[in-house]
C-alpha atoms as a PDB file:
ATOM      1  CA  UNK A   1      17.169  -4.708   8.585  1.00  0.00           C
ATOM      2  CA  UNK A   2      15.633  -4.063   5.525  1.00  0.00           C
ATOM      3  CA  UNK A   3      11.773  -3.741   4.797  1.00  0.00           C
ATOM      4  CA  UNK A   4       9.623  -2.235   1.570  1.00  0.00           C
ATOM      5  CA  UNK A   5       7.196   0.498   2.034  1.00  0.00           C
ATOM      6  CA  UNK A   6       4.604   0.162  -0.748  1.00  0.00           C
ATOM      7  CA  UNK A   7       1.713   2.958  -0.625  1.00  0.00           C
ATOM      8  CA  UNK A   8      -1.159   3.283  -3.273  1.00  0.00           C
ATOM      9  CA  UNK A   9      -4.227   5.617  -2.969  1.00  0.00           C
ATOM     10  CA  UNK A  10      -8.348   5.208  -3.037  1.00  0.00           C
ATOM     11  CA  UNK A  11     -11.292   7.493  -3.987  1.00  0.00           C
ATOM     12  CA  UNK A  12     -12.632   6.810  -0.330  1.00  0.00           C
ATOM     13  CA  UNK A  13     -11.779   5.649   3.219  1.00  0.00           C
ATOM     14  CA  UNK A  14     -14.148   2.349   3.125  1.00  0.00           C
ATOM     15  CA  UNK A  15     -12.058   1.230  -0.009  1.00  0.00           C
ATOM     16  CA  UNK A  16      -8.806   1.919   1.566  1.00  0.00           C
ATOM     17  CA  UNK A  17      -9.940   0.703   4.945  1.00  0.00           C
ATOM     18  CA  UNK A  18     -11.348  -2.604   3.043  1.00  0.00           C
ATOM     19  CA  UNK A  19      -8.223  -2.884   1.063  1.00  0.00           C
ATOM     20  CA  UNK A  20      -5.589  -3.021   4.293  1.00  0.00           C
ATOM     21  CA  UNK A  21      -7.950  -5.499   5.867  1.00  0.00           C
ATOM     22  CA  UNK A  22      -7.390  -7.798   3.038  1.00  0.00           C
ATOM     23  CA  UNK A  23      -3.873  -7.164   2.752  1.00  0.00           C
ATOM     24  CA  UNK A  24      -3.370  -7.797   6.390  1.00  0.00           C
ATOM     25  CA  UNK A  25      -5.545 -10.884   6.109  1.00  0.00           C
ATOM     26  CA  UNK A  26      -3.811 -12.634   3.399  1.00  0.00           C
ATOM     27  CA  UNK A  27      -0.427 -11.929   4.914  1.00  0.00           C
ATOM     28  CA  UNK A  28       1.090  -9.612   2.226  1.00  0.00           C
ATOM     29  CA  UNK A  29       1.910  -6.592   4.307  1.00  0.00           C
ATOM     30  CA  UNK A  30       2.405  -6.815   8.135  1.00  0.00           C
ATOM     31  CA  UNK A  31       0.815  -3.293   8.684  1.00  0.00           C
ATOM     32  CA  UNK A  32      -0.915  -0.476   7.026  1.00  0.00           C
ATOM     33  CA  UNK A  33      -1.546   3.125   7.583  1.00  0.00           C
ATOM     34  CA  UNK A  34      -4.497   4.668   5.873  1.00  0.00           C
ATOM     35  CA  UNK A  35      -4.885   8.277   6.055  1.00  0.00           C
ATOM     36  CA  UNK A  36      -6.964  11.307   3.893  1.00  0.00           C
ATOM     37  CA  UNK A  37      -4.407  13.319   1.258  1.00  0.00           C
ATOM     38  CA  UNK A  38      -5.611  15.829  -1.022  1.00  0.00           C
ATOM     39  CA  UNK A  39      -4.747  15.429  -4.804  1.00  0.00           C
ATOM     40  CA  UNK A  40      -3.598  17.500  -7.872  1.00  0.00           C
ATOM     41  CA  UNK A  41      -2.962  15.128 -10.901  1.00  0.00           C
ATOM     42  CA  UNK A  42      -3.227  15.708 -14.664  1.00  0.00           C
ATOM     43  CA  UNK A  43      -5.808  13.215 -16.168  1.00  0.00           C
ATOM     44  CA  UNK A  44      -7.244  13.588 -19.900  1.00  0.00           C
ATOM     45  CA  UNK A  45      -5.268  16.896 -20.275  1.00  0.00           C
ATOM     46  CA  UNK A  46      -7.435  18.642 -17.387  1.00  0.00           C
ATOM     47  CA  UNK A  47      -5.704  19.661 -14.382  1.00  0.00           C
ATOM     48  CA  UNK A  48      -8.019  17.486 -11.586  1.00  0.00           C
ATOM     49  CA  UNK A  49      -8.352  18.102  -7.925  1.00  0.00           C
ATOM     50  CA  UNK A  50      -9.560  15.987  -4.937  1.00  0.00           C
ATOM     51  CA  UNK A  51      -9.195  14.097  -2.032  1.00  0.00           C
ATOM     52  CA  UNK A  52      -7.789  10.331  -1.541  1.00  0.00           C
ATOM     53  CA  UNK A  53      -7.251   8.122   0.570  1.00  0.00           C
ATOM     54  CA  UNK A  54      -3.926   6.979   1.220  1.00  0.00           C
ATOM     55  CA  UNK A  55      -2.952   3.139   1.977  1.00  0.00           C
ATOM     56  CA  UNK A  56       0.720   2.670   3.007  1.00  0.00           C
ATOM     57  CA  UNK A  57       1.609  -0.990   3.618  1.00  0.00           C
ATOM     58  CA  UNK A  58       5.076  -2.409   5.414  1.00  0.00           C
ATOM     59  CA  UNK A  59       5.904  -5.274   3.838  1.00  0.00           C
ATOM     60  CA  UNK A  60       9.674  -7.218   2.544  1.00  0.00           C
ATOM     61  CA  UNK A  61      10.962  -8.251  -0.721  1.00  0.00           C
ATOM     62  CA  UNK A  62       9.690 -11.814  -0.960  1.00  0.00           C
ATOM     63  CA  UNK A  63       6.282 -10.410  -0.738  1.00  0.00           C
ATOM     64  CA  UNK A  64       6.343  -7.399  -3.230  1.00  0.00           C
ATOM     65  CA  UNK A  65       5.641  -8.925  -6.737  1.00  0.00           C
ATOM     66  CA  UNK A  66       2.307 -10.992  -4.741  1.00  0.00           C
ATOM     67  CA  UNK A  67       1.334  -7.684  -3.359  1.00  0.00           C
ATOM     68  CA  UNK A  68       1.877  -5.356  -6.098  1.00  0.00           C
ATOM     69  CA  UNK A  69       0.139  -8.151  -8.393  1.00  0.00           C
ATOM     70  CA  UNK A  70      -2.821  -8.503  -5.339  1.00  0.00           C
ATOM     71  CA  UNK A  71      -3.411  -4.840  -5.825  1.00  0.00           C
ATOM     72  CA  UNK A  72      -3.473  -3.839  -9.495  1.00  0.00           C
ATOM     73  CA  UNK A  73      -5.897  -6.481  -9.540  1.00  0.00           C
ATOM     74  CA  UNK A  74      -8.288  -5.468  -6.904  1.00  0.00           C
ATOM     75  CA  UNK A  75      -7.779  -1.532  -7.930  1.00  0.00           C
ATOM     76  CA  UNK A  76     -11.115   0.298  -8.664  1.00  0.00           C
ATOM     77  CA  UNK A  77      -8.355   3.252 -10.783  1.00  0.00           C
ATOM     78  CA  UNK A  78      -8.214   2.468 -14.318  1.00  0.00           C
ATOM     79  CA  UNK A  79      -4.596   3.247 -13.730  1.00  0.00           C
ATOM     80  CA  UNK A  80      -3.098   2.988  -9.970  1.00  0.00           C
ATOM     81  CA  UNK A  81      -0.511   4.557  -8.768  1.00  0.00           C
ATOM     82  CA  UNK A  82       1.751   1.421  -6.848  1.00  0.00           C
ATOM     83  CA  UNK A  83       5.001   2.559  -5.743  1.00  0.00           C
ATOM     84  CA  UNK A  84       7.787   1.210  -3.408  1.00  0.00           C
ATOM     85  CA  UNK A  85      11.150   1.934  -2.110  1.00  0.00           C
ATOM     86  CA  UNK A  86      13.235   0.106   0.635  1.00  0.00           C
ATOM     87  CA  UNK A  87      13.317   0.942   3.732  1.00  0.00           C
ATOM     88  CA  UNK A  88      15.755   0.401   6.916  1.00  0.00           C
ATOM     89  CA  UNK A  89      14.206  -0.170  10.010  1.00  0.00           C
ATOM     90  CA  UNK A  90      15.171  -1.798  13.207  1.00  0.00           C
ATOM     91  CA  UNK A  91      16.368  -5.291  13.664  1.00  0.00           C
ATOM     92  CA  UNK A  92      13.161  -5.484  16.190  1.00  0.00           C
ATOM     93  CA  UNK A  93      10.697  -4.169  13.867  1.00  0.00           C
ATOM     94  CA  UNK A  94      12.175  -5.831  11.016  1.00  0.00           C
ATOM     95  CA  UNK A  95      12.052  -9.408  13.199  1.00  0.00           C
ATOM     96  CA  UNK A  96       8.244  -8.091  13.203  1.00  0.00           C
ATOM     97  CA  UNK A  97       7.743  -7.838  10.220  1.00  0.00           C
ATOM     98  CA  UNK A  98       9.078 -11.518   9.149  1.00  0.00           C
ATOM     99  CA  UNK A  99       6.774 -13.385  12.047  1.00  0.00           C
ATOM    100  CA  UNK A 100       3.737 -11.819  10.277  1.00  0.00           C
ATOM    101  CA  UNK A 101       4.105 -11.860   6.914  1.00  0.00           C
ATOM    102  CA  UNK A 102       5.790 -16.128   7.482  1.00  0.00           C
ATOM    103  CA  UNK A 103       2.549 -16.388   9.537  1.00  0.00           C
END
């Protein structure tokens, strides 16, 4: 069964944290992992370091343009990294997933 892994990242754990609650609340992803990464990125021409904060959410394709949409819009980044990919997980999990996210 098919589901869609969509993961973003956040200056801090309380935005992150905040962010999955929301996401969870209004039904968009079924679960979320938030976890601390450390970051190299090239902004402005400078070479920047730092850490972030991770959000991975579980969600399926009906959801993903609400959730990407949900997010840009709520993201304290000027600009966001949102990114996706399919996923295959099992028919149990998947089953999961569609009980939560139909509510």
């Amino acid at each position: 069964m098919d589901a869609i892994l969509v993961r973003t990242t956040y200056p801090d754990q309380q935005t992150a944290a905040s962010m999955a609650h929301q996401v969870l609340e209004s039904r968009l992803g079924a679960c979320c992992h938030v976890a601390e990464i450390s970051s190299q990125y090239l902004w402005q021409g400078k070479h920047e370091t730092g850490q972030e904060w991770a959000l991975e959410i579980r969600t399926q394709l009906p959801k993903l343009g609400e959730l990407e949409a949900w997010l840009l819009a709520h993201h304290p980044y000027e600009v966001p990294l949102v990114e996706y990919w399919s996923t295959t997980v099992t028919p149990a999990y998947g089953q999961w997933l569609s009980e939560v996210l139909d509510g």
